[in-house]
C-alpha atoms as a PDB file:
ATOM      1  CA  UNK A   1      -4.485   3.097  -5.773  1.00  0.00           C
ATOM      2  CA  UNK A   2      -0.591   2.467  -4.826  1.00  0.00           C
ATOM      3  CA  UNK A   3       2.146   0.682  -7.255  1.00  0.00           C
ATOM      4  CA  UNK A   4       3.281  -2.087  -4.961  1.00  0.00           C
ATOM      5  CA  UNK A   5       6.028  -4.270  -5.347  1.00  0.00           C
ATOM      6  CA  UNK A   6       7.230  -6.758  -3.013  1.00  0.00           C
ATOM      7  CA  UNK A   7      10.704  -8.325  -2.323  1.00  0.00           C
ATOM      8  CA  UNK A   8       9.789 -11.650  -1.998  1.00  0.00           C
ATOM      9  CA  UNK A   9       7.910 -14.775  -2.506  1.00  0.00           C
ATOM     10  CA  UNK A  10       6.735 -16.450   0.758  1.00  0.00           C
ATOM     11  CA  UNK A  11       3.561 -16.661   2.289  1.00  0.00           C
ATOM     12  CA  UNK A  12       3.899 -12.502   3.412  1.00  0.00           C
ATOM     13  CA  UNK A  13       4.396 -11.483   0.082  1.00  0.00           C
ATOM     14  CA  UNK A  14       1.107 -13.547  -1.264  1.00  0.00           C
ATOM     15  CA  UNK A  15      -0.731 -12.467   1.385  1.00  0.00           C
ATOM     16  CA  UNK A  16      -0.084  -8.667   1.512  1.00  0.00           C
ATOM     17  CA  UNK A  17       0.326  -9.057  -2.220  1.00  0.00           C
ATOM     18  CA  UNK A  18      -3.344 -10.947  -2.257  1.00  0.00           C
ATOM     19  CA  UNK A  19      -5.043  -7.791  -0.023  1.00  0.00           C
ATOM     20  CA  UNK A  20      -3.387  -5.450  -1.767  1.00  0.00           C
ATOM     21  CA  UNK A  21      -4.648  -6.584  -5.487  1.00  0.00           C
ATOM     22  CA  UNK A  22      -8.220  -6.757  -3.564  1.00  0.00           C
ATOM     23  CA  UNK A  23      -8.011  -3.155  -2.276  1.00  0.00           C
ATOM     24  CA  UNK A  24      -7.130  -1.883  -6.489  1.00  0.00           C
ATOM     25  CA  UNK A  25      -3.733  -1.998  -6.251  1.00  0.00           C
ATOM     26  CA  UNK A  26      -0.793  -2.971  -8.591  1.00  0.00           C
ATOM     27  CA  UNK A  27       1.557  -5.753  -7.617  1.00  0.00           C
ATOM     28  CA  UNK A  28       4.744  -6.628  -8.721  1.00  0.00           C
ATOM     29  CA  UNK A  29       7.053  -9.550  -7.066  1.00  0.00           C
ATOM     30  CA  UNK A  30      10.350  -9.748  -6.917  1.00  0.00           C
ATOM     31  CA  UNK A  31      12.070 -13.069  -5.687  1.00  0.00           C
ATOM     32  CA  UNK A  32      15.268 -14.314  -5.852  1.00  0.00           C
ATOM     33  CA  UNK A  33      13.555 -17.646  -7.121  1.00  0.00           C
ATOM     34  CA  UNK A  34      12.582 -16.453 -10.453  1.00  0.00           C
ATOM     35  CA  UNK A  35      10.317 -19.021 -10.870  1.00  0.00           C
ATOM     36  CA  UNK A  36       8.863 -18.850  -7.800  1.00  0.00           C
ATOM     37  CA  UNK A  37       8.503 -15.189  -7.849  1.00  0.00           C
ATOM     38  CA  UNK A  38       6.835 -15.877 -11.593  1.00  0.00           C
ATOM     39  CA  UNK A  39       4.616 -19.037  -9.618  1.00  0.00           C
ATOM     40  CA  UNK A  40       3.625 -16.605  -7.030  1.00  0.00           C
ATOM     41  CA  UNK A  41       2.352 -13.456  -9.366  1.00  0.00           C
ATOM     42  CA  UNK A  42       0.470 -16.135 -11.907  1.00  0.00           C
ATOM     43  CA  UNK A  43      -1.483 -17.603  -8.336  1.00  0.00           C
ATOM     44  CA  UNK A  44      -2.330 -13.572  -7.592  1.00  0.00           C
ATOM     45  CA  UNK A  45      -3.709 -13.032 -10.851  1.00  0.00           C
ATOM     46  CA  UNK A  46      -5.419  -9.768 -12.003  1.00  0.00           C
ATOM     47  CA  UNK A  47      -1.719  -8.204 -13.463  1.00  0.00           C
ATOM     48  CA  UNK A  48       0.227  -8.618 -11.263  1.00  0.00           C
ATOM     49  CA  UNK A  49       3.485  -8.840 -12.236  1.00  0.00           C
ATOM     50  CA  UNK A  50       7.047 -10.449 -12.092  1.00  0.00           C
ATOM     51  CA  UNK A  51      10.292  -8.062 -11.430  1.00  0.00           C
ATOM     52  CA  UNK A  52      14.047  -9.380 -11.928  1.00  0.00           C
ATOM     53  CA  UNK A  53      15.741  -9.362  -8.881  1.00  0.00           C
ATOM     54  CA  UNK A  54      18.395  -6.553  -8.121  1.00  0.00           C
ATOM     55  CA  UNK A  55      16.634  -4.052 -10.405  1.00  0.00           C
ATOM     56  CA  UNK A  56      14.811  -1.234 -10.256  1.00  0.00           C
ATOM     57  CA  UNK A  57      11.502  -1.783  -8.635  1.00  0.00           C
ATOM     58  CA  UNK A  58       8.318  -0.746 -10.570  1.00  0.00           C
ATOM     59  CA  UNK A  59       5.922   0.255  -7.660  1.00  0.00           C
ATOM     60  CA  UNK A  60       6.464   3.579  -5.613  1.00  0.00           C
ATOM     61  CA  UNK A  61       6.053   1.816  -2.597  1.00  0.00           C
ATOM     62  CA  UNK A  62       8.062  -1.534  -1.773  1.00  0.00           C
ATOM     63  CA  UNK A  63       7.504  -4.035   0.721  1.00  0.00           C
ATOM     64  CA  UNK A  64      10.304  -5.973   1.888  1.00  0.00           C
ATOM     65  CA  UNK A  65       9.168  -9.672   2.708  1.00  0.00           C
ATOM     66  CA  UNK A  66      12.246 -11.365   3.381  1.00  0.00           C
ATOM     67  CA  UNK A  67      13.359 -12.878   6.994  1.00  0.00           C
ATOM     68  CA  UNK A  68      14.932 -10.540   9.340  1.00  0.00           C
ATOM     69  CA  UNK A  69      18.608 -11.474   8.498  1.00  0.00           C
ATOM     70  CA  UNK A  70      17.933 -11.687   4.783  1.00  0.00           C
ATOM     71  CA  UNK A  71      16.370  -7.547   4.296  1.00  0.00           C
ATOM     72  CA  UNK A  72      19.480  -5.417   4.907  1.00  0.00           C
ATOM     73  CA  UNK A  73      21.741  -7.575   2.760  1.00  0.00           C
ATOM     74  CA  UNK A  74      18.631  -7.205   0.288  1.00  0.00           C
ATOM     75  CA  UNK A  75      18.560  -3.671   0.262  1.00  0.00           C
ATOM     76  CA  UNK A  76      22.495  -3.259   0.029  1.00  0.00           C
ATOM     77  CA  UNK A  77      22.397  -5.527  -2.956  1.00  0.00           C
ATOM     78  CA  UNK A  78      19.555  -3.212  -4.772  1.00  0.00           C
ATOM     79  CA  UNK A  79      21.792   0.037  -3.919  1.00  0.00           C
ATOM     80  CA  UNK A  80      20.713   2.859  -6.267  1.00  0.00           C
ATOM     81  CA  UNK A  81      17.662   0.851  -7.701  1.00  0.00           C
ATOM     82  CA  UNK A  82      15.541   1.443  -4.301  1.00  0.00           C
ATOM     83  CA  UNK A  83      16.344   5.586  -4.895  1.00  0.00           C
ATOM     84  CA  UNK A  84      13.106   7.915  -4.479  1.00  0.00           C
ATOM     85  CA  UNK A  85      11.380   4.811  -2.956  1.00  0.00           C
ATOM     86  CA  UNK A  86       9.305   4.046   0.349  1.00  0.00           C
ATOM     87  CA  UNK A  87      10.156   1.083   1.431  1.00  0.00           C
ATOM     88  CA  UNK A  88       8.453  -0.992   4.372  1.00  0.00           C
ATOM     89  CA  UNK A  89      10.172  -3.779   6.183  1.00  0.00           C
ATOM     90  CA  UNK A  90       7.681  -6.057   7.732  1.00  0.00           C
ATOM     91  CA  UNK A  91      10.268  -8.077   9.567  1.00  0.00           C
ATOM     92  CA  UNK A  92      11.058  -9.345  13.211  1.00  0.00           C
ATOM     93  CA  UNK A  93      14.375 -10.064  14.210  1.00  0.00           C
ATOM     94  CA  UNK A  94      13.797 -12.690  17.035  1.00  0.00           C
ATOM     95  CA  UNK A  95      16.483 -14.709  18.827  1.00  0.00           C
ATOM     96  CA  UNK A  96      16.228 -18.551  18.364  1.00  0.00           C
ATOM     97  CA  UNK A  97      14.287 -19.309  21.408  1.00  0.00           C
ATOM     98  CA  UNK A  98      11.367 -16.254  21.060  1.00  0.00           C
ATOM     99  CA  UNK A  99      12.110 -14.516  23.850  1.00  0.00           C
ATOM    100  CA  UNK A 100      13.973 -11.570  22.682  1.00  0.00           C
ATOM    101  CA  UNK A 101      15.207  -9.611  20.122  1.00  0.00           C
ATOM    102  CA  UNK A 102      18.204 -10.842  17.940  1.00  0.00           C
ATOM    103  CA  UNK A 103      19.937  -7.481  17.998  1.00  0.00           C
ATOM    104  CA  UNK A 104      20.792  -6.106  21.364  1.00  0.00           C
ATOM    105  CA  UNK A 105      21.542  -2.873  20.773  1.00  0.00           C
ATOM    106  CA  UNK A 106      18.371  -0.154  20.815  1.00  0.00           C
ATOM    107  CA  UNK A 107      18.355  -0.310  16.996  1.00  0.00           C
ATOM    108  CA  UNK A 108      15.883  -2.053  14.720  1.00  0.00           C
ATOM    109  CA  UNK A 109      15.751  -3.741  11.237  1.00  0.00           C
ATOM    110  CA  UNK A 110      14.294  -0.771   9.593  1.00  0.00           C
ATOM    111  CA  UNK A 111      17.155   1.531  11.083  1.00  0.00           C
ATOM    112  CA  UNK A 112      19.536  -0.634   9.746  1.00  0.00           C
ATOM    113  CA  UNK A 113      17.678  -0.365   6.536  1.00  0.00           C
ATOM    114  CA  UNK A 114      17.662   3.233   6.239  1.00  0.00           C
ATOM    115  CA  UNK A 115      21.244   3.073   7.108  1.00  0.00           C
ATOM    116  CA  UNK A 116      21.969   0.656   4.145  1.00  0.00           C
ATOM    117  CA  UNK A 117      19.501   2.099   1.532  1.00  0.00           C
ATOM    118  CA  UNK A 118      19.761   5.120  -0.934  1.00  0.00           C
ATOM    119  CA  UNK A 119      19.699   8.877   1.073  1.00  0.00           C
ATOM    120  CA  UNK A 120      16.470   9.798  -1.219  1.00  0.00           C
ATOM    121  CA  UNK A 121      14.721   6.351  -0.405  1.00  0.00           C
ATOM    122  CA  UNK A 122      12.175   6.885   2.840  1.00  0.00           C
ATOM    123  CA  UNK A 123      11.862   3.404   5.319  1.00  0.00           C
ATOM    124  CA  UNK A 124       8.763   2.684   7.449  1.00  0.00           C
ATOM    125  CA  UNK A 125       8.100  -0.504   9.795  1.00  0.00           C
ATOM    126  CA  UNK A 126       4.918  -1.737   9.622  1.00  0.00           C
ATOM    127  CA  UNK A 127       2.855  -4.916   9.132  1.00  0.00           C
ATOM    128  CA  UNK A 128       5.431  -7.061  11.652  1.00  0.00           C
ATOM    129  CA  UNK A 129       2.587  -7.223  14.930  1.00  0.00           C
ATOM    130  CA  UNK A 130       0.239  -8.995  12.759  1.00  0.00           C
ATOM    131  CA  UNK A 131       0.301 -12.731  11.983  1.00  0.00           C
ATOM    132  CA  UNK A 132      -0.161 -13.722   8.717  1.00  0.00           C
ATOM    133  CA  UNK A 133      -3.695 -15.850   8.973  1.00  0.00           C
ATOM    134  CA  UNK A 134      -4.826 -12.609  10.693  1.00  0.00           C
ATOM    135  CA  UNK A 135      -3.529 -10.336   8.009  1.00  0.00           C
ATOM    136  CA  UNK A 136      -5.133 -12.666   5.140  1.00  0.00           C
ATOM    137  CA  UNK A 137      -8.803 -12.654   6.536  1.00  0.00           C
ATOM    138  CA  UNK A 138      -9.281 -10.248   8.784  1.00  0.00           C
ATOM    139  CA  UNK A 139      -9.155  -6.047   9.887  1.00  0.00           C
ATOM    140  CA  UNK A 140      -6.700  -5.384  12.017  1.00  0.00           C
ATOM    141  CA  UNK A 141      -5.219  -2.294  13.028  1.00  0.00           C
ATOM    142  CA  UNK A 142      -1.721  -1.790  11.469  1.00  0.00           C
ATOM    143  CA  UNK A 143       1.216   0.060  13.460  1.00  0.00           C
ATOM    144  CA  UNK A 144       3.827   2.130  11.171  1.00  0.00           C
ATOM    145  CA  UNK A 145       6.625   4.129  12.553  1.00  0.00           C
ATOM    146  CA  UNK A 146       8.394   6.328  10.216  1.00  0.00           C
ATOM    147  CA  UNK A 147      10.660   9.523  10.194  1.00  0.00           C
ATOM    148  CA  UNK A 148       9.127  10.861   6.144  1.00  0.00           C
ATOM    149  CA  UNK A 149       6.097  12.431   6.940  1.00  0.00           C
ATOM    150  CA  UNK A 150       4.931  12.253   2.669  1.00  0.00           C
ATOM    151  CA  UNK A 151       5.830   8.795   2.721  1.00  0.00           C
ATOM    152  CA  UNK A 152       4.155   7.868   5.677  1.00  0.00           C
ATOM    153  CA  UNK A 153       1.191   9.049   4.626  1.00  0.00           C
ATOM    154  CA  UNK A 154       1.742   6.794   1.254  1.00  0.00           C
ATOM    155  CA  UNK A 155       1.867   3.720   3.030  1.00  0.00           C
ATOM    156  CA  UNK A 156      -1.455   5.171   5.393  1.00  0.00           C
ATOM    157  CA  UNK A 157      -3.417   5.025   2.396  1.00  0.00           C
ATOM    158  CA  UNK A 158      -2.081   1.850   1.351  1.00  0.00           C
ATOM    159  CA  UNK A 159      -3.009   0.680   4.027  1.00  0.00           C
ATOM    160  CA  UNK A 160      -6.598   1.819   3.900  1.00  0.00           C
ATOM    161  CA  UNK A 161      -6.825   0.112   0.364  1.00  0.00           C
ATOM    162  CA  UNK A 162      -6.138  -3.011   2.197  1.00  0.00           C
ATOM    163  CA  UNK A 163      -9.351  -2.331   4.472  1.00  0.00           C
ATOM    164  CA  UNK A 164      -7.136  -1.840   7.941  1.00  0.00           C
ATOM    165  CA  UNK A 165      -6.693   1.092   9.923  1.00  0.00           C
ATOM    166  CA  UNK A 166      -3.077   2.474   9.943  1.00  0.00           C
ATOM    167  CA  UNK A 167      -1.867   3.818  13.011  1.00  0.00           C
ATOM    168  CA  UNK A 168       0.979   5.819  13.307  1.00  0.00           C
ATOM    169  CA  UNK A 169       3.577   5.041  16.120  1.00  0.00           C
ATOM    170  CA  UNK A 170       5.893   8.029  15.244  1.00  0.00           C
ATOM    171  CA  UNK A 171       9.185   8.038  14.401  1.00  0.00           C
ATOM    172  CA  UNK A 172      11.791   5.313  12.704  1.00  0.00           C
ATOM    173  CA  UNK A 173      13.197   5.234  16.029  1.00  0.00           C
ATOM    174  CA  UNK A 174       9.887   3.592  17.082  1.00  0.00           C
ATOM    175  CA  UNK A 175      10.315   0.615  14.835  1.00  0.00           C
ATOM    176  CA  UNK A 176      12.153  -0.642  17.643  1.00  0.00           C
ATOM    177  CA  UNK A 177       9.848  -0.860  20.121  1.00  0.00           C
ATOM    178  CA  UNK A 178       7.289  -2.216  17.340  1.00  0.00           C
ATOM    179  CA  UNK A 179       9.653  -5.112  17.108  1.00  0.00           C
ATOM    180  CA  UNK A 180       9.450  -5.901  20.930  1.00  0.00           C
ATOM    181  CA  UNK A 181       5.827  -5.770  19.917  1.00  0.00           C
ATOM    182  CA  UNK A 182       5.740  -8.054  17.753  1.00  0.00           C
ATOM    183  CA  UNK A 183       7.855 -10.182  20.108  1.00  0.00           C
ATOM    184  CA  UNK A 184       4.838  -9.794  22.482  1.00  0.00           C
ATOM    185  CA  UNK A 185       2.077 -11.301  19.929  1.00  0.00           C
ATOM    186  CA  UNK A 186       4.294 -14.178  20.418  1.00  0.00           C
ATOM    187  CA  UNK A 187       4.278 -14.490  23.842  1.00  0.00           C
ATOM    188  CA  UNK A 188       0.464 -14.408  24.324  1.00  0.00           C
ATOM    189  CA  UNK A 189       0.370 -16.621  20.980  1.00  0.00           C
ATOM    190  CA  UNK A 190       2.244 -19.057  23.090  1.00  0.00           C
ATOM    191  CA  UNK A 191       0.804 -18.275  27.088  1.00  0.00           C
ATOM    192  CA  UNK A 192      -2.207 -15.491  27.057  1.00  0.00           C
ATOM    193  CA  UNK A 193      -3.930 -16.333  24.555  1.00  0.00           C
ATOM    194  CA  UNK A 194      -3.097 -19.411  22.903  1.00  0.00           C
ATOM    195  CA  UNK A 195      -3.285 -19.421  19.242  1.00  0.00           C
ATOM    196  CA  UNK A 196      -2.525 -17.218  16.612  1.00  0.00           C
ATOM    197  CA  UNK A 197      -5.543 -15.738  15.692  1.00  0.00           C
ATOM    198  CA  UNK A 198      -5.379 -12.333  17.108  1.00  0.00           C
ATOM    199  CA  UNK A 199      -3.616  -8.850  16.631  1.00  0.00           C
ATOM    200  CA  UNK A 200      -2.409  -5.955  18.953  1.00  0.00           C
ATOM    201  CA  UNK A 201      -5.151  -3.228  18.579  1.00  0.00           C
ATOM    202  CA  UNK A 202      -6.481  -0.223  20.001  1.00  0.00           C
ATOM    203  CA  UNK A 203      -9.456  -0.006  21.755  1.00  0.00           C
ATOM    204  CA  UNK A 204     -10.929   3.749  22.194  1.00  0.00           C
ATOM    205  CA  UNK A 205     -13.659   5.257  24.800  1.00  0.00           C
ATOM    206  CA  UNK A 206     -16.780   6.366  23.236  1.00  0.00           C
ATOM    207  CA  UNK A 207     -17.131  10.473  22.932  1.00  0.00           C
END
């Protein structure tokens, strides 16, 4: 079981937070709404609970739920609170039209994270190639990328809890190329395959 708290009250955050009460773990949320954040742990039920935003966080491992402009601000604002934790952004930073990324340099959201975040706090990307209809009722396979190889393994078996397969992409560097990945769900969302019930998976030979 994992101490999970969640930046955020949109439909990520009650999903994830949803799967991960499911799979025995705690929840906390933590909006900038505090009603909403309050609305959103009463409709999860089962203890979760509500965190003030800004502070301290009370689970080990926090997911960031926010839109892709709104998480490093986040994270800057928190400062020393977010010390000693993992925390997992979720996010894709898409230009306005969907066909690219809305940074152009070889960076990602989660770089910028670890670059904004406490030196003892350990980022992973994760989560972000998986819409969110897909992530509420089904199993699919769930890419991280990391550089921490403790914390990594944290979020694995969080991951697990939430009955998905974690598969590890490598380093934080990755989370780059996890973005463009998520980028490409929406492309066959929109051409290939035409809806968005689907994930990116792996498919492996029999022995």
């Amino acid at each position: 079981m994992s101490n999970i708290s969640i930046i955020g009250a949109g439909n990520m955050a009650r999903t994830i937070g949803a799967r991960a009460i499911a799979g025995g773990n705690t929840v906390e949320i933590m909006g900038r709404d505090q009603s909403k954040a309050a609305d959103l742990a009463k409709a999860l039920g089962d203890g979760a609970t509500t965190g003030e935003w800004g502070t301290a966080p009370a689970g080990d491992i926090v997911i960031v739920a926010l839109l892709y402009d709104g998480v490093v601000p986040a994270i800057a604002q928190y400062g020393d609170a977010l010390a000693g934790k993992v925390l997992v952004d979720i996010s894709n930073p898409f230009n306005p039209t969907f066909d690219g990324l809305a940074h152009r340099e070889q960076t990602s959201i989660a770089q910028e994270v670890a670059k904004a975040a406490p030196t003892t706090a350990s980022v992973m990307k994760a989560f972000n190639t998986i819409f969110r209809q897909v992530l509420e009722k089904g199993r699919p396979d769930v890419f991280l990328a990391g550089d921490d190889a403790q914390a990594k393994a944290r979020v694995e078996a969080f991951i697990k809890s939430l009955g998905m397969r974690p598969l590890d992409v490598g380093g934080l560097k990755m989370a780059h190329w996890l973005e463009g990945a998520g980028l490409i769900t929406v492309g066959l969302a929109n051409h290939g395959v035409g809806n968005l019930d689907f994930a990116l998976g792996i498919t492996e030979l029999p022995v």
